[in-house]
Protein backbone atom coordinates (compact mmCIF):
# COMPACT_ATOMS: atom_id res chain seq x y z
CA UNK A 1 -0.60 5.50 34.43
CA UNK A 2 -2.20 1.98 34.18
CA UNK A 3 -5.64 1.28 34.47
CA UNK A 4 -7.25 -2.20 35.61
CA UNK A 5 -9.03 -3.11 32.55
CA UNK A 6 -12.82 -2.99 34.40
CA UNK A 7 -11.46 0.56 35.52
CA UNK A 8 -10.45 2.03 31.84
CA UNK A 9 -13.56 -0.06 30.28
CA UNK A 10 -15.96 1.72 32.93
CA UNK A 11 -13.92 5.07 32.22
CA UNK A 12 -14.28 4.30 27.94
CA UNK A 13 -18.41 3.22 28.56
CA UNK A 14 -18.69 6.97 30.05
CA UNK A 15 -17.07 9.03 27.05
CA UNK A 16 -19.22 6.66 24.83
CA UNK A 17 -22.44 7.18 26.65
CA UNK A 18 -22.35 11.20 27.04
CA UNK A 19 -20.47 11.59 23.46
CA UNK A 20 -17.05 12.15 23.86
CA UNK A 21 -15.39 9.09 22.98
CA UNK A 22 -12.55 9.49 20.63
CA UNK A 23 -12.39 8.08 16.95
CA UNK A 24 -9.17 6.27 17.80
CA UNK A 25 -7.40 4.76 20.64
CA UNK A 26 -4.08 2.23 21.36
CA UNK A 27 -4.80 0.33 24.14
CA UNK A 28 -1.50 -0.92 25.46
CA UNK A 29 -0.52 -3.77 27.89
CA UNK A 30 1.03 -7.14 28.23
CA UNK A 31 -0.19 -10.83 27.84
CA UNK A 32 -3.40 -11.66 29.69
CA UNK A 33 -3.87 -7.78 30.55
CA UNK A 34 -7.63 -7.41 29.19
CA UNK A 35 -6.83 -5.72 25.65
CA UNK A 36 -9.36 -7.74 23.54
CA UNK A 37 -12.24 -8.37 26.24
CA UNK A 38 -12.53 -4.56 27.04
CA UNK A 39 -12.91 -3.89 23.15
CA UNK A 40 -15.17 -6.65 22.65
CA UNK A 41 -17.26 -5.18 25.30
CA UNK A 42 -16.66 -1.22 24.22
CA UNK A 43 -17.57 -2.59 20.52
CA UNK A 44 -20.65 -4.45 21.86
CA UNK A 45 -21.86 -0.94 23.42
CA UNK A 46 -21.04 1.23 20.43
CA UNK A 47 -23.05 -1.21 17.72
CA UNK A 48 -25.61 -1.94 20.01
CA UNK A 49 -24.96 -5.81 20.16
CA UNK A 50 -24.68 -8.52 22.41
CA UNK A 51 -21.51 -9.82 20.19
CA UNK A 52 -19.82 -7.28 18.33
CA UNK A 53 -17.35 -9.66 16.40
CA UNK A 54 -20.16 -11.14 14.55
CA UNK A 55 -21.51 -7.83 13.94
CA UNK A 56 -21.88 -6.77 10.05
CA UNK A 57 -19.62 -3.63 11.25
CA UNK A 58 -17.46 -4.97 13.24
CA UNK A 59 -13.78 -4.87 11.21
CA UNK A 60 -10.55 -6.81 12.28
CA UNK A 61 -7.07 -7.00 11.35
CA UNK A 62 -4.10 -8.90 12.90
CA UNK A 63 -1.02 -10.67 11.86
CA UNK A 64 -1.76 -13.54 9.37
CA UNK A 65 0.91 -13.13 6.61
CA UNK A 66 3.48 -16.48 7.55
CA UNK A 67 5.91 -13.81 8.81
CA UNK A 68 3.20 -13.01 11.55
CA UNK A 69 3.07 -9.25 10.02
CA UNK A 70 0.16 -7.11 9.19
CA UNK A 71 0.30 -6.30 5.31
CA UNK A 72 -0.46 -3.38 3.24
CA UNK A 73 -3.44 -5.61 1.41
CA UNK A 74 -5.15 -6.11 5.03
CA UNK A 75 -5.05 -2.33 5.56
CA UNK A 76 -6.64 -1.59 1.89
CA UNK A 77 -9.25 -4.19 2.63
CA UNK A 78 -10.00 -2.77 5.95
CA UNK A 79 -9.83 0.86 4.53
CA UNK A 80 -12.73 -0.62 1.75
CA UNK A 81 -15.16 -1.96 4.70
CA UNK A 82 -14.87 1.36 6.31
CA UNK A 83 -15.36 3.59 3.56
CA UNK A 84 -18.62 1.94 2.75
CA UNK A 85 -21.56 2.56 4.30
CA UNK A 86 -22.47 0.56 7.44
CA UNK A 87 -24.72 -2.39 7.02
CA UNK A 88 -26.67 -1.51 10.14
CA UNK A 89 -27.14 1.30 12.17
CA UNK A 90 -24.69 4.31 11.69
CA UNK A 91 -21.62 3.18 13.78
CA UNK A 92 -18.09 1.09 12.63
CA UNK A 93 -15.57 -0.08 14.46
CA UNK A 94 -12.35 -1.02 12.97
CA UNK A 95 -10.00 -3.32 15.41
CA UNK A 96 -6.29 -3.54 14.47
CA UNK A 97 -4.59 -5.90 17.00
CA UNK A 98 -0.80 -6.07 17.57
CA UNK A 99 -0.62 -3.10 15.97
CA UNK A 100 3.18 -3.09 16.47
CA UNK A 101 3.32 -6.02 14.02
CA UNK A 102 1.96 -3.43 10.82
CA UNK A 103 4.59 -3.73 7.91
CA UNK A 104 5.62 -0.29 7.62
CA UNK A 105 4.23 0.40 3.92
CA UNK A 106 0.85 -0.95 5.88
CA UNK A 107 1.41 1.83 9.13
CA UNK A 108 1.72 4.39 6.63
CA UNK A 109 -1.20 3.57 4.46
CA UNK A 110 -3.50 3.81 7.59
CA UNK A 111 -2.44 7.75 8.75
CA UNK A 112 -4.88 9.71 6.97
CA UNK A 113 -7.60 6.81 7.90
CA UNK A 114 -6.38 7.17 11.05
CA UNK A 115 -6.12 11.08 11.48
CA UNK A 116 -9.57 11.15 10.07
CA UNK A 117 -12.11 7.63 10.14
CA UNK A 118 -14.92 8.19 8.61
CA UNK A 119 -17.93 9.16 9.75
CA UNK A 120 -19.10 6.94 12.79
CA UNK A 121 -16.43 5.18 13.01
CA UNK A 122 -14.13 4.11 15.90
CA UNK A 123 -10.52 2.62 15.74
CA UNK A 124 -8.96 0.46 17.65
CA UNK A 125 -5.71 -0.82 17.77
CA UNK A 126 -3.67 -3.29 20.48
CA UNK A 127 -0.29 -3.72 21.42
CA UNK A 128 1.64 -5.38 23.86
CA UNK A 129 4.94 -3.72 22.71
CA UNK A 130 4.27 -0.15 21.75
CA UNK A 131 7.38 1.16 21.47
CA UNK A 132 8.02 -0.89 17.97
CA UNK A 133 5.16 1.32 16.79
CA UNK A 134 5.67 3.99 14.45
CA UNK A 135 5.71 7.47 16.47
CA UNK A 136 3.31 9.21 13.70
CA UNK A 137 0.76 6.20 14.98
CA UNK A 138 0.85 6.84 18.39
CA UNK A 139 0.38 10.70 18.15
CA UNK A 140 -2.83 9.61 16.33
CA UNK A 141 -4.58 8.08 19.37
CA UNK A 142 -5.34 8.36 22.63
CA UNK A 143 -3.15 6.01 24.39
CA UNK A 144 -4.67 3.50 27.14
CA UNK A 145 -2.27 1.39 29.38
CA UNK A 146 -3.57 -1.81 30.93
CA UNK A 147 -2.18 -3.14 34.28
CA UNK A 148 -0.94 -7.02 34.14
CA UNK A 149 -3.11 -9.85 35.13
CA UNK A 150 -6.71 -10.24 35.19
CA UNK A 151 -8.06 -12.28 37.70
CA UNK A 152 -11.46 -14.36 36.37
CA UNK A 153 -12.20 -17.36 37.53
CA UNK A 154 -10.68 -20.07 35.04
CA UNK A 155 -13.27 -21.59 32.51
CA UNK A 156 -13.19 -24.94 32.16
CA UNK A 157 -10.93 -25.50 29.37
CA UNK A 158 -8.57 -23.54 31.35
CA UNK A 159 -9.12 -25.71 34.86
CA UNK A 160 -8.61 -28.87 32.78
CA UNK A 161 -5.11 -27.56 31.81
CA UNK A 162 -4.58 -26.22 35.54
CA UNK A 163 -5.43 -30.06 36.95
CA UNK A 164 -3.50 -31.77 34.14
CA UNK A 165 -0.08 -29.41 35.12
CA UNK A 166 -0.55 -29.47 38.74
CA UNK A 167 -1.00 -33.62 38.45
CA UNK A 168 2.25 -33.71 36.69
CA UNK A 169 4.29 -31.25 38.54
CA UNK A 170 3.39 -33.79 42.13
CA UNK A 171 4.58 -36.78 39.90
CA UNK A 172 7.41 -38.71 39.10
CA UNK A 173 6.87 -38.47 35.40
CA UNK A 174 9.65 -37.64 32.86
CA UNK A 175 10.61 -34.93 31.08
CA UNK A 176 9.33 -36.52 27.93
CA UNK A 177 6.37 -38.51 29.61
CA UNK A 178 5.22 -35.01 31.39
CA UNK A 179 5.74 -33.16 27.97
CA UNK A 180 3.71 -35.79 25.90
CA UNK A 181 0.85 -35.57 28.22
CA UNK A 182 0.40 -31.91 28.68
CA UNK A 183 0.62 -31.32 25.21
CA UNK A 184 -2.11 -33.79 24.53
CA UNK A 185 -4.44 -32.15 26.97
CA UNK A 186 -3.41 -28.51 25.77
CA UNK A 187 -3.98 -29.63 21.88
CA UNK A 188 -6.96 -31.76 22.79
CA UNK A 189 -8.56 -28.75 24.89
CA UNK A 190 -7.70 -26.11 21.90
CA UNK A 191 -9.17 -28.92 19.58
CA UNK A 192 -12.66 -28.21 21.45
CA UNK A 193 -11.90 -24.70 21.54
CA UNK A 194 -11.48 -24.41 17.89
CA UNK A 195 -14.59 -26.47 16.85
CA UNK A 196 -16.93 -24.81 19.69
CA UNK A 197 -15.71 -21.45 18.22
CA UNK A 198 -16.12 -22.10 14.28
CA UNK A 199 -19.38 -23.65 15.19
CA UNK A 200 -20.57 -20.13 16.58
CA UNK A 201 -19.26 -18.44 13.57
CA UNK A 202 -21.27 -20.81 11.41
CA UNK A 203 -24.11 -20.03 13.27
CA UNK A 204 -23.98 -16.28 13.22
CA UNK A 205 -23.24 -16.31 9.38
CA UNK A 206 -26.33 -18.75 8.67
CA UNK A 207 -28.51 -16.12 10.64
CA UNK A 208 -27.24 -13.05 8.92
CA UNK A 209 -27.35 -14.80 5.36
CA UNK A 210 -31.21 -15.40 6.00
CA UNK A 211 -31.58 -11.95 7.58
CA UNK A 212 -29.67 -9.99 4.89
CA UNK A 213 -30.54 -12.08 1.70
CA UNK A 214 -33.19 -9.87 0.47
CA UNK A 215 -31.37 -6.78 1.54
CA UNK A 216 -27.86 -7.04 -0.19
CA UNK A 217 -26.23 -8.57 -3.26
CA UNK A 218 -24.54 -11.98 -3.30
CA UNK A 219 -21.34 -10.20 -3.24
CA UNK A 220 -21.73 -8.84 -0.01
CA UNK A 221 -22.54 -12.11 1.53
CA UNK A 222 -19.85 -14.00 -0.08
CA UNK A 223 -17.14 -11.31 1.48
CA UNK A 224 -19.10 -11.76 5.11
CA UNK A 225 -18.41 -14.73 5.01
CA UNK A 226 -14.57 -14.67 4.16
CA UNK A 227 -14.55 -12.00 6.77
CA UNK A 228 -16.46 -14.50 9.30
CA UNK A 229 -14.06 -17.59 8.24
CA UNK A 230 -11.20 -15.20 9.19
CA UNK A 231 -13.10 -13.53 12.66
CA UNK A 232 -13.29 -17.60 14.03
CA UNK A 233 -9.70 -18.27 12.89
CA UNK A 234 -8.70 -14.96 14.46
CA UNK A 235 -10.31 -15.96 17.89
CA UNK A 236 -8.90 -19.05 17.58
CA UNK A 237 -5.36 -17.72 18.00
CA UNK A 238 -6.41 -15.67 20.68
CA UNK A 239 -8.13 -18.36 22.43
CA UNK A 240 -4.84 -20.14 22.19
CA UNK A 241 -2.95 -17.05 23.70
CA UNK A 242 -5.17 -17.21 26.49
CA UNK A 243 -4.65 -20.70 27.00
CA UNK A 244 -0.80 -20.54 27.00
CA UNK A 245 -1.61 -17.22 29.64
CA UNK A 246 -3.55 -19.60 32.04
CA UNK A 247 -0.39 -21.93 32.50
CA UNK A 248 2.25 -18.58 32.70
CA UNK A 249 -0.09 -17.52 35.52
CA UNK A 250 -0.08 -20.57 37.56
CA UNK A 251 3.63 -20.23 37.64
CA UNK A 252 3.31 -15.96 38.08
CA UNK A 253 1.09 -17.07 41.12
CA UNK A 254 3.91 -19.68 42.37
CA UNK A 255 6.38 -16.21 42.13
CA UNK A 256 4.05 -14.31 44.00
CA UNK A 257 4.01 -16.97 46.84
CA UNK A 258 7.36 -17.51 46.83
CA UNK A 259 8.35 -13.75 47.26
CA UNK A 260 5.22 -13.28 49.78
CA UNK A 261 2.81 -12.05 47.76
CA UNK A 262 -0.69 -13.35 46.99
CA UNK A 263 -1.87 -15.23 44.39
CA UNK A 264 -4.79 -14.62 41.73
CA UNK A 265 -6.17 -18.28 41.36
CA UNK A 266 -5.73 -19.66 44.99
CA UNK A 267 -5.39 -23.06 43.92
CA UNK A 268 -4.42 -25.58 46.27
CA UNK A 269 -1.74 -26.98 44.83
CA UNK A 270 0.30 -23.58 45.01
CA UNK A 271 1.80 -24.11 48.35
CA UNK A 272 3.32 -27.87 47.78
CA UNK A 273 5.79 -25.86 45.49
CA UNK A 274 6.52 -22.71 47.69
CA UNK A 275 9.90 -23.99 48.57
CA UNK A 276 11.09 -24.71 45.04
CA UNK A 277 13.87 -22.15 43.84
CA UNK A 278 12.01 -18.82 42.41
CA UNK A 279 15.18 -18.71 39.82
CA UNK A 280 13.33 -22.00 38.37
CA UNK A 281 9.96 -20.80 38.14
CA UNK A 282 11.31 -17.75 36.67
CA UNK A 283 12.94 -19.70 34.25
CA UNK A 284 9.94 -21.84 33.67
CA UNK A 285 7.85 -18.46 32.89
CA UNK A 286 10.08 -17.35 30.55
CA UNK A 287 10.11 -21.12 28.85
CA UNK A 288 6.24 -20.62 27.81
CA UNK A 289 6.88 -16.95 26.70
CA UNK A 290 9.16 -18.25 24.56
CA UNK A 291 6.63 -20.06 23.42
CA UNK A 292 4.23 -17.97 22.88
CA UNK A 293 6.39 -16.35 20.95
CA UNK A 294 7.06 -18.70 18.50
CA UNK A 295 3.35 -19.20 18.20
CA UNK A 296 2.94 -15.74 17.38
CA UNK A 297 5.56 -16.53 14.50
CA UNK A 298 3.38 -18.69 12.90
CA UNK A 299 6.26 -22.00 14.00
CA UNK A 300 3.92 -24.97 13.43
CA UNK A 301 1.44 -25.48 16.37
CA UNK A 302 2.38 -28.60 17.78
CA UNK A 303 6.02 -28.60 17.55
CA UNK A 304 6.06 -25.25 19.52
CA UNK A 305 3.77 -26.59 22.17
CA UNK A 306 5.89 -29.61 22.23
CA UNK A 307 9.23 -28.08 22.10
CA UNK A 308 8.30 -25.35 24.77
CA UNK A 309 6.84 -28.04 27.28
CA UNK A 310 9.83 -30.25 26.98
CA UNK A 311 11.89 -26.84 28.10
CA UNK A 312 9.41 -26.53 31.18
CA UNK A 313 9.51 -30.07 32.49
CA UNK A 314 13.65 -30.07 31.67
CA UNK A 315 14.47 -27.37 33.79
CA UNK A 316 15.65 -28.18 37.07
CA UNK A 317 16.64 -26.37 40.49
């Protein structure tokens, strides 16, 4: 069964709060389902924090390797940081996302951690395709599925992207002129994104460095802050995920309307388009999941933006 991600997060804070929550857990849905903000929030709860990704024990691992796969050296590394003791407190948690992208030699060095965490310590891991996991993984955790589609209001990087595609969708612009400019205001938007994030990152590192100076060696402190670098560069992909996820809704909301559903966003613009074929906005969702996709394969940003636009604004009725 498949939870709304408020209902499994509420259902999660519960086992936490009267002791049962389990030392590990695969949390399983699609694109835009809710994976990361429940565990940021669960995370926040168990380390007593108001931002658990810039918390000393707060551990993450993802694909960063140029074939987008999590390595065996990620795994030892993450393995280290939980082994030692915690820098605050008496709780860890260890976050592996898209676990379905571990290198084998990597799934199978993170069993026995896995079986058995240490002391304290809660595990994590994500996937939006779990059947490419490893069956001796799975059996390991308590499995959590995520329905499709959460349904917060846009920020405003994400309405700036909404207005720029909804502008060129009522135009008369080109295939290449529509391209070039929603590329430009997805790039320029993820620009902001990127500095408001590593600017956060800096922030929180300067604070623990003054906190923790007297406290801990200088080798500690120069390996939080590799960990930090990688934590902002981390959330900067997934910030970009989201991103891409805003524009795959608009046209998942267009589906809905044109099948008699109801959209998510309500946005005005919606019905103009109700009369377009669905084959073409099906075709259109599928062009920026192909996208995404090549993203995820570490394909050079802008030339998979660009290349995946050009697709959208080509396809006709």
């Amino acid at each position: 069964m498949a939870f709304p991600p408020q209902q499994a997060l509420a259902r999660l804070l519960d086992a936490q709060a009267s002791g049962r929550l389990a030392h590990a857990y695969l949390l399983c849905g699609p694109r835009g389902s809710g994976k990361a903000a429940l565990i940021d929030q669960l995370a926040a709860r168990i380390l007593e924090t108001d931002n658990a990704r810039c918390h000393p024990d707060f551990h993450d691992a993802g694909p960063s390797s140029k074939s987008r796969r999590i390595v065996i050296e990620q795994i030892r590394e993450l393995e280290h940081a939980l082994r030692a003791k915690p820098a605050v407190g008496s709780r860890k948690v260890a976050v592996i996302r898209e676990a379905d992208r571990l290198q084998p030699q990597a799934a199978n060095a993170f069993l026995k951690t896995l079986e058995e965490p240490p002391a304290g310590t809660h595990v994590f891991l994500t996937s939006s395709s779990p059947d490419a996991l490893l069956e001796t993984i799975i059996s390991r955790c308590i499995v959590v599925h995520l329905q499709a589609g959460l349904t917060a209001s846009p920020d405003a990087a994400a309405l700036t992207l909404l207005d720029t595609l909804e502008d060129l969708l009522a135009s008369s612009a080109s295939p290449t002129r529509a391209t070039f400019l929603l590329a430009r205001a997805f790039l320029d938007v993820l620009a902001a994104e990127r500095e408001r994030i590593r600017g956060e990152f800096a922030e929180t590192l300067k604070a623990e460095q003054e906190h923790y100076k007297q406290r801990t060696d200088g080798t500690w402190l120069a390996e939080r802050e590799e960990q930090m670098k990688a934590l902002a560069e981390a959330t900067v992909v997934r910030t970009r995920a989201e991103l891409l996820q805003v524009l795959i809704g608009w046209f998942a909301d267009l589906l809905r309307l044109q099948h008699g559903g109801t959209p998510t966003l309500g946005r005005a613009a919606l019905p103009a388009h109700a009369a377009s074929d669905p084959r073409l906005t099906l075709h259109r969702i599928r062009a920026l999941e192909e996208t995404a996709t090549d993203l995820d394969r570490n394909v050079q940003e802008a030339l998979a933006i660009e290349a995946g636009f050009l697709k959208l604004f080509s396809l006709t009725a």
